[in-house]
C-alpha atoms as a PDB file:
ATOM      1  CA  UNK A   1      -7.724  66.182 -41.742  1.00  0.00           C
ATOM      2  CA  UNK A   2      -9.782  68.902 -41.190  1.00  0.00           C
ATOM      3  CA  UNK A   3     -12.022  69.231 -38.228  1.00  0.00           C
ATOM      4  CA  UNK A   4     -14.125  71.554 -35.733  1.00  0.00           C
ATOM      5  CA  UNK A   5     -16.019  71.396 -32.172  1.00  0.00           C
ATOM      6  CA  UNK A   6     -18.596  72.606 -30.229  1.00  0.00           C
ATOM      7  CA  UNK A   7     -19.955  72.666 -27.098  1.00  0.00           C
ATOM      8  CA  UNK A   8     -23.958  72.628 -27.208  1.00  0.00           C
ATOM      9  CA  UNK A   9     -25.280  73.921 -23.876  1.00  0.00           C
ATOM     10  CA  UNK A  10     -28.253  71.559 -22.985  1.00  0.00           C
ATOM     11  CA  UNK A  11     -29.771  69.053 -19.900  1.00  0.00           C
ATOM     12  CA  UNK A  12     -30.625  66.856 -22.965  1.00  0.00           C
ATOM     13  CA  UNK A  13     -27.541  65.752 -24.192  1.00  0.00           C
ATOM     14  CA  UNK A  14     -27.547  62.240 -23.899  1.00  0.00           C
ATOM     15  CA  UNK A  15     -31.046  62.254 -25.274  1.00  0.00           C
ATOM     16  CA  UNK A  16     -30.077  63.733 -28.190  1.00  0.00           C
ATOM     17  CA  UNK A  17     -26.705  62.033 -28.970  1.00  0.00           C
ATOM     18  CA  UNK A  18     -28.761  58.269 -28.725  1.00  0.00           C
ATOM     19  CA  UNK A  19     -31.408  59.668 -30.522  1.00  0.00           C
ATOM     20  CA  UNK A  20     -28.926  60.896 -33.668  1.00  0.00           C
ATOM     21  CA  UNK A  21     -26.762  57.739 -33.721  1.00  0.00           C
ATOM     22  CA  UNK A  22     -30.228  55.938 -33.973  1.00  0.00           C
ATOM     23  CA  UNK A  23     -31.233  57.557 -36.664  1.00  0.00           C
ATOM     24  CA  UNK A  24     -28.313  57.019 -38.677  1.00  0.00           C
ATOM     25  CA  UNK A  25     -27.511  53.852 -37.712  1.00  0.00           C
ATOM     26  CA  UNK A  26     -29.408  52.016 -40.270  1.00  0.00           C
ATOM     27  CA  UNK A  27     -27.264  54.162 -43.159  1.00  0.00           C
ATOM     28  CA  UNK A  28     -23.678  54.265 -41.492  1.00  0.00           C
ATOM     29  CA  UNK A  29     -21.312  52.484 -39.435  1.00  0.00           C
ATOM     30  CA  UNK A  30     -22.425  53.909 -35.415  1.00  0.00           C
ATOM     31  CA  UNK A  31     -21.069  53.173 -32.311  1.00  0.00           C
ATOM     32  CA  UNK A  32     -22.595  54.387 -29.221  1.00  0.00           C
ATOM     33  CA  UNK A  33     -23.260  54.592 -25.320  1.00  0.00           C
ATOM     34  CA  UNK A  34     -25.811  57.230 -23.126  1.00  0.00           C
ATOM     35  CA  UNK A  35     -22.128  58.975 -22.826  1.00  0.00           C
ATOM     36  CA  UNK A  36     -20.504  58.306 -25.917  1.00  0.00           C
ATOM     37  CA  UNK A  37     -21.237  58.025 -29.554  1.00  0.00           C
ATOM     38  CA  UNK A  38     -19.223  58.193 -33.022  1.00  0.00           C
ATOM     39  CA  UNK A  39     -20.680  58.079 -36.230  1.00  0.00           C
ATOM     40  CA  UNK A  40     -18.635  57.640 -39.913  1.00  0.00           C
ATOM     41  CA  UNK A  41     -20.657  59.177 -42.325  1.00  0.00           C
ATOM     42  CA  UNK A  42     -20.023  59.650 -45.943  1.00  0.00           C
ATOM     43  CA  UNK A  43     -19.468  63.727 -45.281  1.00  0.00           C
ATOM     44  CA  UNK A  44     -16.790  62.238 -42.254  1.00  0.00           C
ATOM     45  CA  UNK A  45     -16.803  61.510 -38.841  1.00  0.00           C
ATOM     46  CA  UNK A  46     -18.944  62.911 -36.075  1.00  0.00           C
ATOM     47  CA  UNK A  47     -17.862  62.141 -32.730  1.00  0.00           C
ATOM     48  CA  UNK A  48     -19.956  63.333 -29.658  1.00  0.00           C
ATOM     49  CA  UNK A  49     -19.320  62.974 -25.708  1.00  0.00           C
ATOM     50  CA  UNK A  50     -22.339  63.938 -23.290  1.00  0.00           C
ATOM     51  CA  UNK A  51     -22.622  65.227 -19.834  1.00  0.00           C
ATOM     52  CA  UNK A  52     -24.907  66.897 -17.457  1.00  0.00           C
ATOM     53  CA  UNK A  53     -24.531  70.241 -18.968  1.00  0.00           C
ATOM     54  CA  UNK A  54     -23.671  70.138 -22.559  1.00  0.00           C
ATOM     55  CA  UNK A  55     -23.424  67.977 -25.929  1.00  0.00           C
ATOM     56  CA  UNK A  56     -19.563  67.651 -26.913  1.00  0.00           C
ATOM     57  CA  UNK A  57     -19.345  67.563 -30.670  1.00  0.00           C
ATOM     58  CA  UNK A  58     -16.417  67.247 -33.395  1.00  0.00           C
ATOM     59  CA  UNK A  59     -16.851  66.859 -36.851  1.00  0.00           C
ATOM     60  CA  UNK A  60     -13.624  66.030 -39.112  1.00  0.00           C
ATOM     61  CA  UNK A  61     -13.672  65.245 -42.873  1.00  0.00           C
ATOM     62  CA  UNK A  62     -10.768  64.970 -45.144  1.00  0.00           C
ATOM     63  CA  UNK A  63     -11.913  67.512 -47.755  1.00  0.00           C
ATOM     64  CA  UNK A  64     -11.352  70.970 -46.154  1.00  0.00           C
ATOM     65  CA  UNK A  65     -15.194  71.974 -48.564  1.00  0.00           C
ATOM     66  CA  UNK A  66     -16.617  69.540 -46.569  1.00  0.00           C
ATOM     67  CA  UNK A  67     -16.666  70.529 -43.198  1.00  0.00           C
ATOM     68  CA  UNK A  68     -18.956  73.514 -43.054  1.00  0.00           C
ATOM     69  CA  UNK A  69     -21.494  70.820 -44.758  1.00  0.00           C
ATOM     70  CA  UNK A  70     -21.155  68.395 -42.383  1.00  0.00           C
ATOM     71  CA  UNK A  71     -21.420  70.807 -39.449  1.00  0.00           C
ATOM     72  CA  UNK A  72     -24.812  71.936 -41.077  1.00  0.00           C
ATOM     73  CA  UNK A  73     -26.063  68.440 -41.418  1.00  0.00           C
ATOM     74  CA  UNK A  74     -25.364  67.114 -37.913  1.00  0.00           C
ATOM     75  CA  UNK A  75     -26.701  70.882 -36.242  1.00  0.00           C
ATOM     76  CA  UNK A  76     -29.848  70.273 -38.619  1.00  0.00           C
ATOM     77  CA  UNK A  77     -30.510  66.761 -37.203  1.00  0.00           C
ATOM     78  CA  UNK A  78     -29.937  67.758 -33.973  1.00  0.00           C
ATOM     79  CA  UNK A  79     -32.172  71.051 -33.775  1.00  0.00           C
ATOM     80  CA  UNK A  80     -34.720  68.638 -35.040  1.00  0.00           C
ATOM     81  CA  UNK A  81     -34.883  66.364 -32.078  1.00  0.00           C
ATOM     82  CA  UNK A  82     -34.418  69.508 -29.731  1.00  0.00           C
ATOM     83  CA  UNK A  83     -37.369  71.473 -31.008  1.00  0.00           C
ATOM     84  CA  UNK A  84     -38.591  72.273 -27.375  1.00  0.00           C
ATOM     85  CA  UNK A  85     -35.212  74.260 -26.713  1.00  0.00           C
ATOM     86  CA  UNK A  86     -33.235  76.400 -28.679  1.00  0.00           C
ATOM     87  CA  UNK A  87     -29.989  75.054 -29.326  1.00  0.00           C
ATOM     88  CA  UNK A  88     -26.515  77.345 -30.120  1.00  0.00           C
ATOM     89  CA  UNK A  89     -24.060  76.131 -32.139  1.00  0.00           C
ATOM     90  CA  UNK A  90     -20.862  77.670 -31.916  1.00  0.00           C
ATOM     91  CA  UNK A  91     -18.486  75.761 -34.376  1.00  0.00           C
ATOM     92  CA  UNK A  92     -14.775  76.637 -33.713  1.00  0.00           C
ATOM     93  CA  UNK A  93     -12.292  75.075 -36.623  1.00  0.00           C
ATOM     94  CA  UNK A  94      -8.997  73.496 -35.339  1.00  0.00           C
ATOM     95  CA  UNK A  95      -6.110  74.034 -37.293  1.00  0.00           C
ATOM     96  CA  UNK A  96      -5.742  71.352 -40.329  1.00  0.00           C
ATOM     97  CA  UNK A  97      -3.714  68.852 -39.254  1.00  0.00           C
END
């Protein structure tokens, strides 16, 4: 499995992990809380944690091609809903497990 993080520094976080799982919820399995929220899309699975300060995200896909895609596609969606702030993305890769 192949996978990578980041921490998105934002007040909004909660905002904008409800508003993503809502969005795909009608296309792929979602679960999801104001804290919590994990979505299986076809790319993989994108599994985000919120707080007070910042938007928690991993990605992890099976196919190591795949997981600069799927970091693209859930940034994208996100920077969408966030267009009042600018949003950094620092991906860090773990080591495939």
């Amino acid at each position: 499995m192949h996978s990578s993080h980041a921490d998105v520094a934002t007040e909004h976080a909660s905002r904008y992990l409800q508003q993503l799982c809502k969005h795909w919820a009608h296309k792929f399995p979602v679960e999801f809380d104001p804290h919590h929220g994990t979505i299986e899309l076809s790319l993989g699975r994108t599994v985000m944690d919120a707080d007070a300060t910042a938007l928690h995200i991993t990605v992890s896909t099976g196919e190591a091609g795949s997981l600069e895609r799927l970091e693209g596609v859930v940034a994208d969606h996100i920077k969408r809903f966030a267009f009042r702030e600018e949003l950094v993305f620092d991906w860090k890769q773990a080591p495939a497990a």
